[in-house]
PDB file of N, CA and C in Angstrom:
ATOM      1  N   UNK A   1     -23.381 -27.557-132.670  1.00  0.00           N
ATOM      2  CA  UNK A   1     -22.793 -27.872-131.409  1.00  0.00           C
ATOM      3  C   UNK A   1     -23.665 -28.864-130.654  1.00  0.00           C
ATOM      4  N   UNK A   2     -22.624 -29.879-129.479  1.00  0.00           N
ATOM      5  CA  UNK A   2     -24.075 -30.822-128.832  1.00  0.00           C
ATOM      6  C   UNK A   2     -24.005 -30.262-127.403  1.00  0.00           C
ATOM      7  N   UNK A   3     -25.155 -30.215-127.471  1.00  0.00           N
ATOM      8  CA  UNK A   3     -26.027 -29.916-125.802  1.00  0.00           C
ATOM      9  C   UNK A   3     -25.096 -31.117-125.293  1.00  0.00           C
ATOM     10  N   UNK A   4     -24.943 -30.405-123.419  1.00  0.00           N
ATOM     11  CA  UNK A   4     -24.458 -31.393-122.775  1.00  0.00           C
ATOM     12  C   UNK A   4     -25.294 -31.187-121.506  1.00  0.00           C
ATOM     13  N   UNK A   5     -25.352 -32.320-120.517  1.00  0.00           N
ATOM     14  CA  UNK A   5     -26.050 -31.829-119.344  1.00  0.00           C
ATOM     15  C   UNK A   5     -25.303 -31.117-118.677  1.00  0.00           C
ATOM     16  N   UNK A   6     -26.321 -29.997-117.769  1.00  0.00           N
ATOM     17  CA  UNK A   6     -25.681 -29.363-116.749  1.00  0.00           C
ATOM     18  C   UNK A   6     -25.029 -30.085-115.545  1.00  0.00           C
ATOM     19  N   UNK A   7     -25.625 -30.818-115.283  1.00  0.00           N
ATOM     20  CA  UNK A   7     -25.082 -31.506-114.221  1.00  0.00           C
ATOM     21  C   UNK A   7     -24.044 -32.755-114.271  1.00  0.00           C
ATOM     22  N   UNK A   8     -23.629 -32.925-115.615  1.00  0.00           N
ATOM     23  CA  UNK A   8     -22.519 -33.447-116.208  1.00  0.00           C
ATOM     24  C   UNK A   8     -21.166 -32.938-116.529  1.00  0.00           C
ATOM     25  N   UNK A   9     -21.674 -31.435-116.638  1.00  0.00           N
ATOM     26  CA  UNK A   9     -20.424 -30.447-116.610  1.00  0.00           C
ATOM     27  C   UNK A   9     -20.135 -29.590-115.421  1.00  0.00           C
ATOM     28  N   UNK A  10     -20.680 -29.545-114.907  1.00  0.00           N
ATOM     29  CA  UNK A  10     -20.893 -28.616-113.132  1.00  0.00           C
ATOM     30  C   UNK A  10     -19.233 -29.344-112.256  1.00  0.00           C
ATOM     31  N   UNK A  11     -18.511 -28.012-112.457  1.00  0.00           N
ATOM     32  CA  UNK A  11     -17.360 -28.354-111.664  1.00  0.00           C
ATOM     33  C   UNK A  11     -17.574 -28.247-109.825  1.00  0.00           C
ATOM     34  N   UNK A  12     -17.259 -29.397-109.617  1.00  0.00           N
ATOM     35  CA  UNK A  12     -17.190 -29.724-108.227  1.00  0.00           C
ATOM     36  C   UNK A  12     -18.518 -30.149-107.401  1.00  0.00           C
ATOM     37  N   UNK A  13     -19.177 -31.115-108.676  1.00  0.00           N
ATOM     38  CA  UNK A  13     -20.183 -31.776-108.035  1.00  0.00           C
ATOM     39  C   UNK A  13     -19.472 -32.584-107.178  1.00  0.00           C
ATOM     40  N   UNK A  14     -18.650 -33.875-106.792  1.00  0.00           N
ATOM     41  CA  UNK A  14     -18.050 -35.056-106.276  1.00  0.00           C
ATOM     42  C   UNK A  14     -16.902 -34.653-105.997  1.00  0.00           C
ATOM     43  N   UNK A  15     -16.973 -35.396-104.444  1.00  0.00           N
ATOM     44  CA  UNK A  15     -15.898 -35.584-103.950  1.00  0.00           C
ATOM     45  C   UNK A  15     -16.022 -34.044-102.802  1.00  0.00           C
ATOM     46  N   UNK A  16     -15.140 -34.304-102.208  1.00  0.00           N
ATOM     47  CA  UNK A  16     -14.995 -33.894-100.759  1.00  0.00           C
ATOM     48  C   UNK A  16     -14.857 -32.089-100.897  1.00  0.00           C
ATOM     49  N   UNK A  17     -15.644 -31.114-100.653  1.00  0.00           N
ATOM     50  CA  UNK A  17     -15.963 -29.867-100.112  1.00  0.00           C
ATOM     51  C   UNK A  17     -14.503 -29.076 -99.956  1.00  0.00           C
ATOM     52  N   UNK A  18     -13.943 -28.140-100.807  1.00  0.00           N
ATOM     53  CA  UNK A  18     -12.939 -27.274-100.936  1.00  0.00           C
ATOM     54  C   UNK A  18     -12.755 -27.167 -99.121  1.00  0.00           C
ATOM     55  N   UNK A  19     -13.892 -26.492 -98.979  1.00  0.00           N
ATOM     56  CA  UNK A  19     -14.544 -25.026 -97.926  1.00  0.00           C
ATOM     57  C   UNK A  19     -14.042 -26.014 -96.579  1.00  0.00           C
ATOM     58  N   UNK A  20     -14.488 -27.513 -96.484  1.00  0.00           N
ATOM     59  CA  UNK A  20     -14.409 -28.520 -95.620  1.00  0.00           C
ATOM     60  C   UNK A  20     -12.835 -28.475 -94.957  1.00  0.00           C
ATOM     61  N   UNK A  21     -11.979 -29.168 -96.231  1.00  0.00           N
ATOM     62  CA  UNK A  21     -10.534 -29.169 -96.535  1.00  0.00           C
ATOM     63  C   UNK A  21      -9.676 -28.245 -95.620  1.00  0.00           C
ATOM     64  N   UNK A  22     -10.120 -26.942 -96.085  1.00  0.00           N
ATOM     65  CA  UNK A  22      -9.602 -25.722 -95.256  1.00  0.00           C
ATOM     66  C   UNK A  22     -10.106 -25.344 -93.965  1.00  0.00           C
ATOM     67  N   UNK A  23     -10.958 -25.968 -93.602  1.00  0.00           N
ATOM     68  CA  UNK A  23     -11.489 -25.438 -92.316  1.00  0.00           C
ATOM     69  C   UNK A  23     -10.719 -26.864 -91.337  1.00  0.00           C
ATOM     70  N   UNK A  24     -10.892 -28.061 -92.204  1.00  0.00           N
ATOM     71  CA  UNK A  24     -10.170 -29.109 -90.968  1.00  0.00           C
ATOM     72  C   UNK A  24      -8.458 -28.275 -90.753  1.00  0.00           C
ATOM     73  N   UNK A  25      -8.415 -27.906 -91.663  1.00  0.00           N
ATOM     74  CA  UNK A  25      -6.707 -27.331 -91.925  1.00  0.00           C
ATOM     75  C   UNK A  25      -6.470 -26.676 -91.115  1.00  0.00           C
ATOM     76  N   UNK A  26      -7.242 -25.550 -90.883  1.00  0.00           N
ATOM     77  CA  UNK A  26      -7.249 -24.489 -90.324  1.00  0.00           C
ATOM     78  C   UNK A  26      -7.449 -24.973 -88.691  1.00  0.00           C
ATOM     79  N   UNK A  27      -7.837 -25.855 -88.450  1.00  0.00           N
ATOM     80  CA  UNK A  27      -8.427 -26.398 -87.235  1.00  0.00           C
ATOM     81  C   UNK A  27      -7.012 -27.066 -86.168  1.00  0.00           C
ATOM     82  N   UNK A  28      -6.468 -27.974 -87.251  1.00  0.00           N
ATOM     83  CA  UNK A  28      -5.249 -28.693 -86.729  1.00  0.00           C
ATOM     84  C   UNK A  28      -4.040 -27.385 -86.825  1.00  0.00           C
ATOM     85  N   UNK A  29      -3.756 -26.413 -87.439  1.00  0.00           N
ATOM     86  CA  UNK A  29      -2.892 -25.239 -87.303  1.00  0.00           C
ATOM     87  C   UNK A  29      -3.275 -25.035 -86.066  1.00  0.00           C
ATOM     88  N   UNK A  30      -4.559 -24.553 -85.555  1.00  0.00           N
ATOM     89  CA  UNK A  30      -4.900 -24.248 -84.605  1.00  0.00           C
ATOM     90  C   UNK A  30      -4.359 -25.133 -82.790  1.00  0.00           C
ATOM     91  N   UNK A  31      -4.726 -26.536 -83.359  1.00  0.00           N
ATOM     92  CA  UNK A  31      -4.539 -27.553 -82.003  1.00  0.00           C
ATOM     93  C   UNK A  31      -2.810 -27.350 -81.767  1.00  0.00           C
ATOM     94  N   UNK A  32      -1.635 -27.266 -83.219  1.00  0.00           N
ATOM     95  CA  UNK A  32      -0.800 -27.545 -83.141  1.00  0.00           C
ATOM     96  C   UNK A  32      -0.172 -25.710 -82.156  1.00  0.00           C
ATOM     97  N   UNK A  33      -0.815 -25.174 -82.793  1.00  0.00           N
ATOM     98  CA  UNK A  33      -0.055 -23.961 -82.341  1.00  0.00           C
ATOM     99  C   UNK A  33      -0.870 -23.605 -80.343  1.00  0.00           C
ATOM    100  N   UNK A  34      -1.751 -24.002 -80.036  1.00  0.00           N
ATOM    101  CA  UNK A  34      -2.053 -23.977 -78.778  1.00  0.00           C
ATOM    102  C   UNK A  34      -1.298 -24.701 -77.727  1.00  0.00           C
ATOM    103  N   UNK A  35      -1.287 -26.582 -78.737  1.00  0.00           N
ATOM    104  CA  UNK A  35       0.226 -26.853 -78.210  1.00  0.00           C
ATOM    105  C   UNK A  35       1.580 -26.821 -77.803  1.00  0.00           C
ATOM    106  N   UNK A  36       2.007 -25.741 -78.623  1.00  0.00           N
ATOM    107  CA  UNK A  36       3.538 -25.279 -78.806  1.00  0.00           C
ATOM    108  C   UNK A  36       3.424 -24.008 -78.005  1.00  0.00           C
ATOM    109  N   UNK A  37       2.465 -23.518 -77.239  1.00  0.00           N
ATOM    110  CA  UNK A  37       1.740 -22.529 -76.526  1.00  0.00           C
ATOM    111  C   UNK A  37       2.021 -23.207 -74.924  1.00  0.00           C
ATOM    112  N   UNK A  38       1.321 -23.959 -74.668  1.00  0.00           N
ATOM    113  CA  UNK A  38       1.562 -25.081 -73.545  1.00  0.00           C
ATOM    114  C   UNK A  38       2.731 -25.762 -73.301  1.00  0.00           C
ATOM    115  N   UNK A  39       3.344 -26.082 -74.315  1.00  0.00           N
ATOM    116  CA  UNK A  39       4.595 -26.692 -74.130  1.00  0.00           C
ATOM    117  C   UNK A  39       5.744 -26.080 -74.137  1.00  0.00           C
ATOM    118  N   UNK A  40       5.520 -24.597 -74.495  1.00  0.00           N
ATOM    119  CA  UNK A  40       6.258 -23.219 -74.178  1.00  0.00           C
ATOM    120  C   UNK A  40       6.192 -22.700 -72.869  1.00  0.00           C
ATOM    121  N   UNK A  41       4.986 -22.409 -72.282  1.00  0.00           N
ATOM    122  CA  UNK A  41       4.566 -22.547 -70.703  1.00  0.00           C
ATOM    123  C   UNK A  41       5.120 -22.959 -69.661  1.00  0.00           C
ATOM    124  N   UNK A  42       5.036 -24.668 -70.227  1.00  0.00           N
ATOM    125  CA  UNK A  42       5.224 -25.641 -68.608  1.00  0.00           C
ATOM    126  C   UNK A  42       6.900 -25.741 -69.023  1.00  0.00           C
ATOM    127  N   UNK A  43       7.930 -25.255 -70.008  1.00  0.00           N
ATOM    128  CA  UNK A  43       8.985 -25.992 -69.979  1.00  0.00           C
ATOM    129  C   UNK A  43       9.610 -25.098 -68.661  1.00  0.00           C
ATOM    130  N   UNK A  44      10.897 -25.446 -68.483  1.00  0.00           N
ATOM    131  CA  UNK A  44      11.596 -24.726 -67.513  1.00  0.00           C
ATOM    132  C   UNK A  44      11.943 -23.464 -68.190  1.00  0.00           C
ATOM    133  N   UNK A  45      12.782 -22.506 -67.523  1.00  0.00           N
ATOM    134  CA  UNK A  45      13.104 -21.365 -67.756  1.00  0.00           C
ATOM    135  C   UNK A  45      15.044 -21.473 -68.238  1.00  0.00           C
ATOM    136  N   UNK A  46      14.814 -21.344 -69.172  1.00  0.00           N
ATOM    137  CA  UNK A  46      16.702 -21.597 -69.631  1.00  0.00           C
ATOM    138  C   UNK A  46      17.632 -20.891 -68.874  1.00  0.00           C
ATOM    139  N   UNK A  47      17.666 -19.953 -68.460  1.00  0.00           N
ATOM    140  CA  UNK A  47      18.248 -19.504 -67.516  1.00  0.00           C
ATOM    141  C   UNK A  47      18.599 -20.394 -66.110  1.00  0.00           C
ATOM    142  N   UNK A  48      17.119 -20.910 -65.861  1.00  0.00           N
ATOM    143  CA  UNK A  48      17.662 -21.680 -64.538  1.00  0.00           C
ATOM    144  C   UNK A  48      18.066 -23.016 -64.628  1.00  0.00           C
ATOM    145  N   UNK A  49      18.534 -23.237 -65.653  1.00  0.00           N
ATOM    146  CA  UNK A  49      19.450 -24.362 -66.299  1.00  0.00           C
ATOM    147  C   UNK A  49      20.718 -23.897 -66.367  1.00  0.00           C
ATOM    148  N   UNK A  50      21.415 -22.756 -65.657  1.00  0.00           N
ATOM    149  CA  UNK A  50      22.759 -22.486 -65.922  1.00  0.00           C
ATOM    150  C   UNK A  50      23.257 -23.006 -64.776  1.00  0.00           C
ATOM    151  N   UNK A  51      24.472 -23.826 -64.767  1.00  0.00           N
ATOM    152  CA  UNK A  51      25.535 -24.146 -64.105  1.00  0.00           C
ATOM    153  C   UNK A  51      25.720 -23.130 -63.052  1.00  0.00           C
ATOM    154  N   UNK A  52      24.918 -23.106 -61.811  1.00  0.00           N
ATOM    155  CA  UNK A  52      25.576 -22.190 -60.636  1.00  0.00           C
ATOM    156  C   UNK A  52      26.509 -22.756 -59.416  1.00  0.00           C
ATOM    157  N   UNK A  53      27.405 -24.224 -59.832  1.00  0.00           N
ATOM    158  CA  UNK A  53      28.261 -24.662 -58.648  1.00  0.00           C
ATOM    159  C   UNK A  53      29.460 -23.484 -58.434  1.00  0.00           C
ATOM    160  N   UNK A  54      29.605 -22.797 -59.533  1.00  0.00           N
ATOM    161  CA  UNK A  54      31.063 -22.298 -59.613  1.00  0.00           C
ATOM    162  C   UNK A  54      30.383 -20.544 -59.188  1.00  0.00           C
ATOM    163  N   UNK A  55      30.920 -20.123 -58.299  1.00  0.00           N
ATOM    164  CA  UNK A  55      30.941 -18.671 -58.399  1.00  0.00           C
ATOM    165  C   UNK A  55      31.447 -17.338 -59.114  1.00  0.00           C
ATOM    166  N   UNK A  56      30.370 -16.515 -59.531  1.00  0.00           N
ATOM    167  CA  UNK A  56      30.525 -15.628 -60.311  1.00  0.00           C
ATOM    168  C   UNK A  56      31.762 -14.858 -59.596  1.00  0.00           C
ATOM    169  N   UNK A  57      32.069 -14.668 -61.030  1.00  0.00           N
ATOM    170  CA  UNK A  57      33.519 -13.476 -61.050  1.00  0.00           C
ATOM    171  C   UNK A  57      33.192 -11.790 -60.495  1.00  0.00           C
ATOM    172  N   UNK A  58      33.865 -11.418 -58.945  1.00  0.00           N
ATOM    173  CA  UNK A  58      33.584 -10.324 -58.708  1.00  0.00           C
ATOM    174  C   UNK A  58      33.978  -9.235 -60.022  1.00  0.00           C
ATOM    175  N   UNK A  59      32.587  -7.898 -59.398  1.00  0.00           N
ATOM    176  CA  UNK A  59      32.622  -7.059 -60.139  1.00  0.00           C
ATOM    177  C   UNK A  59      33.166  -5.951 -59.336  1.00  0.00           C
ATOM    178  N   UNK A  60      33.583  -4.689 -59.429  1.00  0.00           N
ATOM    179  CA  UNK A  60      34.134  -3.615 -58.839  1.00  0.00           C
ATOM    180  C   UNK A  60      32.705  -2.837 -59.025  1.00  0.00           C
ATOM    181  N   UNK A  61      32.616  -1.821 -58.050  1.00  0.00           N
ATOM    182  CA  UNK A  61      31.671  -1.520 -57.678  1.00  0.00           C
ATOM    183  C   UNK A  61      31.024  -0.259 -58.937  1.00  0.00           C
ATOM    184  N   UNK A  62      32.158   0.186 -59.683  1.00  0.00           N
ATOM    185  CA  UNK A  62      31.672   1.303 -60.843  1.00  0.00           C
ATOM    186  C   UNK A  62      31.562  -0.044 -61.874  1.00  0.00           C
ATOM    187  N   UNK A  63      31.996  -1.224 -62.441  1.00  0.00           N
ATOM    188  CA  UNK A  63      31.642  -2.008 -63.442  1.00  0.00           C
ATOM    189  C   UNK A  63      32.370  -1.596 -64.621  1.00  0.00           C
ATOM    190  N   UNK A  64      33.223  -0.880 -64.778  1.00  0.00           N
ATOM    191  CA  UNK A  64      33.837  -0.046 -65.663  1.00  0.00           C
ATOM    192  C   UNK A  64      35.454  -0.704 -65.599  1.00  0.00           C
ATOM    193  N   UNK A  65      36.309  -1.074 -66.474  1.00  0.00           N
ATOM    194  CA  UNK A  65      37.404  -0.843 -66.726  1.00  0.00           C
ATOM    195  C   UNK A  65      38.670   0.202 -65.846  1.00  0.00           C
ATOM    196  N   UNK A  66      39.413   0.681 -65.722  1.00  0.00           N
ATOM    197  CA  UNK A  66      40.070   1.627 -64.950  1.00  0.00           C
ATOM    198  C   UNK A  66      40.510   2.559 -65.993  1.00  0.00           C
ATOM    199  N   UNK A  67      40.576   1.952 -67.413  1.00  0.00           N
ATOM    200  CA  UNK A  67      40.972   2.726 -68.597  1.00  0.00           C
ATOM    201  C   UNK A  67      40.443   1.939 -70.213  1.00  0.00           C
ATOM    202  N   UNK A  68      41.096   2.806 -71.029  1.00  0.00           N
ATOM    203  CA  UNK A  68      40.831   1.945 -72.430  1.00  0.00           C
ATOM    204  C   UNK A  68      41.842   0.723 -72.408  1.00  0.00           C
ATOM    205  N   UNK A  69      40.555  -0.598 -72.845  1.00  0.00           N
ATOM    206  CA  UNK A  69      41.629  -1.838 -73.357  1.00  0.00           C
ATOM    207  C   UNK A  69      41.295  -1.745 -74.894  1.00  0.00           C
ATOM    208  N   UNK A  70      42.301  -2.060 -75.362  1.00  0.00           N
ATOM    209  CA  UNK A  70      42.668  -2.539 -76.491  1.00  0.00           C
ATOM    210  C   UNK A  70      42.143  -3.895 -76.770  1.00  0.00           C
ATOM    211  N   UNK A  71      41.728  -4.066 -77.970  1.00  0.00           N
ATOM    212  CA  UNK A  71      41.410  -5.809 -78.316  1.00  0.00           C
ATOM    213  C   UNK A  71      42.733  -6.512 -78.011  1.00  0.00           C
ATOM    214  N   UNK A  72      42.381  -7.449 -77.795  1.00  0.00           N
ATOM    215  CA  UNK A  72      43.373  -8.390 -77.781  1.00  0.00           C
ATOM    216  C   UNK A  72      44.372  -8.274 -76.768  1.00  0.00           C
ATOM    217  N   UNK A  73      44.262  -7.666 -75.988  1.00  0.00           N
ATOM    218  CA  UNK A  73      45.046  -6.933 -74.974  1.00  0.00           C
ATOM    219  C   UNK A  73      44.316  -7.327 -73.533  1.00  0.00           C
ATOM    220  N   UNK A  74      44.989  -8.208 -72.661  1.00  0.00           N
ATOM    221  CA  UNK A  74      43.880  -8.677 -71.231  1.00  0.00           C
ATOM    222  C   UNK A  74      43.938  -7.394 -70.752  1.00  0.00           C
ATOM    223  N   UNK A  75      42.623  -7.102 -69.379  1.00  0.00           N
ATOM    224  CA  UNK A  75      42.574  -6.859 -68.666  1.00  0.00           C
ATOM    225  C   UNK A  75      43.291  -6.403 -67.909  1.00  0.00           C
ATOM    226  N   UNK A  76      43.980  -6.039 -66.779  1.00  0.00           N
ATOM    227  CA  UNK A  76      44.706  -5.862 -65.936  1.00  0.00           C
ATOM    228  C   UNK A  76      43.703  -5.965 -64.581  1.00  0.00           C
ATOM    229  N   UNK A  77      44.287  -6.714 -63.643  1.00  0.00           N
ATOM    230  CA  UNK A  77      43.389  -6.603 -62.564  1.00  0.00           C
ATOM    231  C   UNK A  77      43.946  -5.416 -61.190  1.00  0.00           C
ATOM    232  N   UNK A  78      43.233  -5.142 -60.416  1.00  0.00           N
ATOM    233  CA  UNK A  78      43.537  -4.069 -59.216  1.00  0.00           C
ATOM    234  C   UNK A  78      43.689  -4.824 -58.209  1.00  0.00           C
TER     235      UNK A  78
END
């Protein structure tokens, strides 16, 4: 068999650091998700983006039906 050098066969002499790779990785996950953190924050509240020119439909004071409806079957009003 032929002798070879050690330092001819040594996996992961050259070139750029596994350990490096994953830590920049890990770094920008990081900036991106603090961002989406902040920009979750300052947005408005979706709710107060609803259309309030038109006034809500009165409710009766129990909130309840007067009886069973049927699907497909309107309402009846009092």
């Amino acid at each position: 068999m032929s002798d070879f050098d050690p330092k001819e066969t040594r996996q992961g002499s050259k070139g750029t650091p596994i350990l490096l790779i994953l830590i920049v990785a890990l770094a920008l996950c990081a900036v991106v998700f603090i961002g989406l953190g902040i920009y979750g924050w300052l947005s408005p509240d979706p709710e107060s983006a609803l259309d309030m020119s038109s006034p809500a439909p009165a409710i009766e004071a129990s909130g309840e039906p007067d009886g069973p409806v049927e699907p497909g079957e309107p309402a009846t009003a009092q």
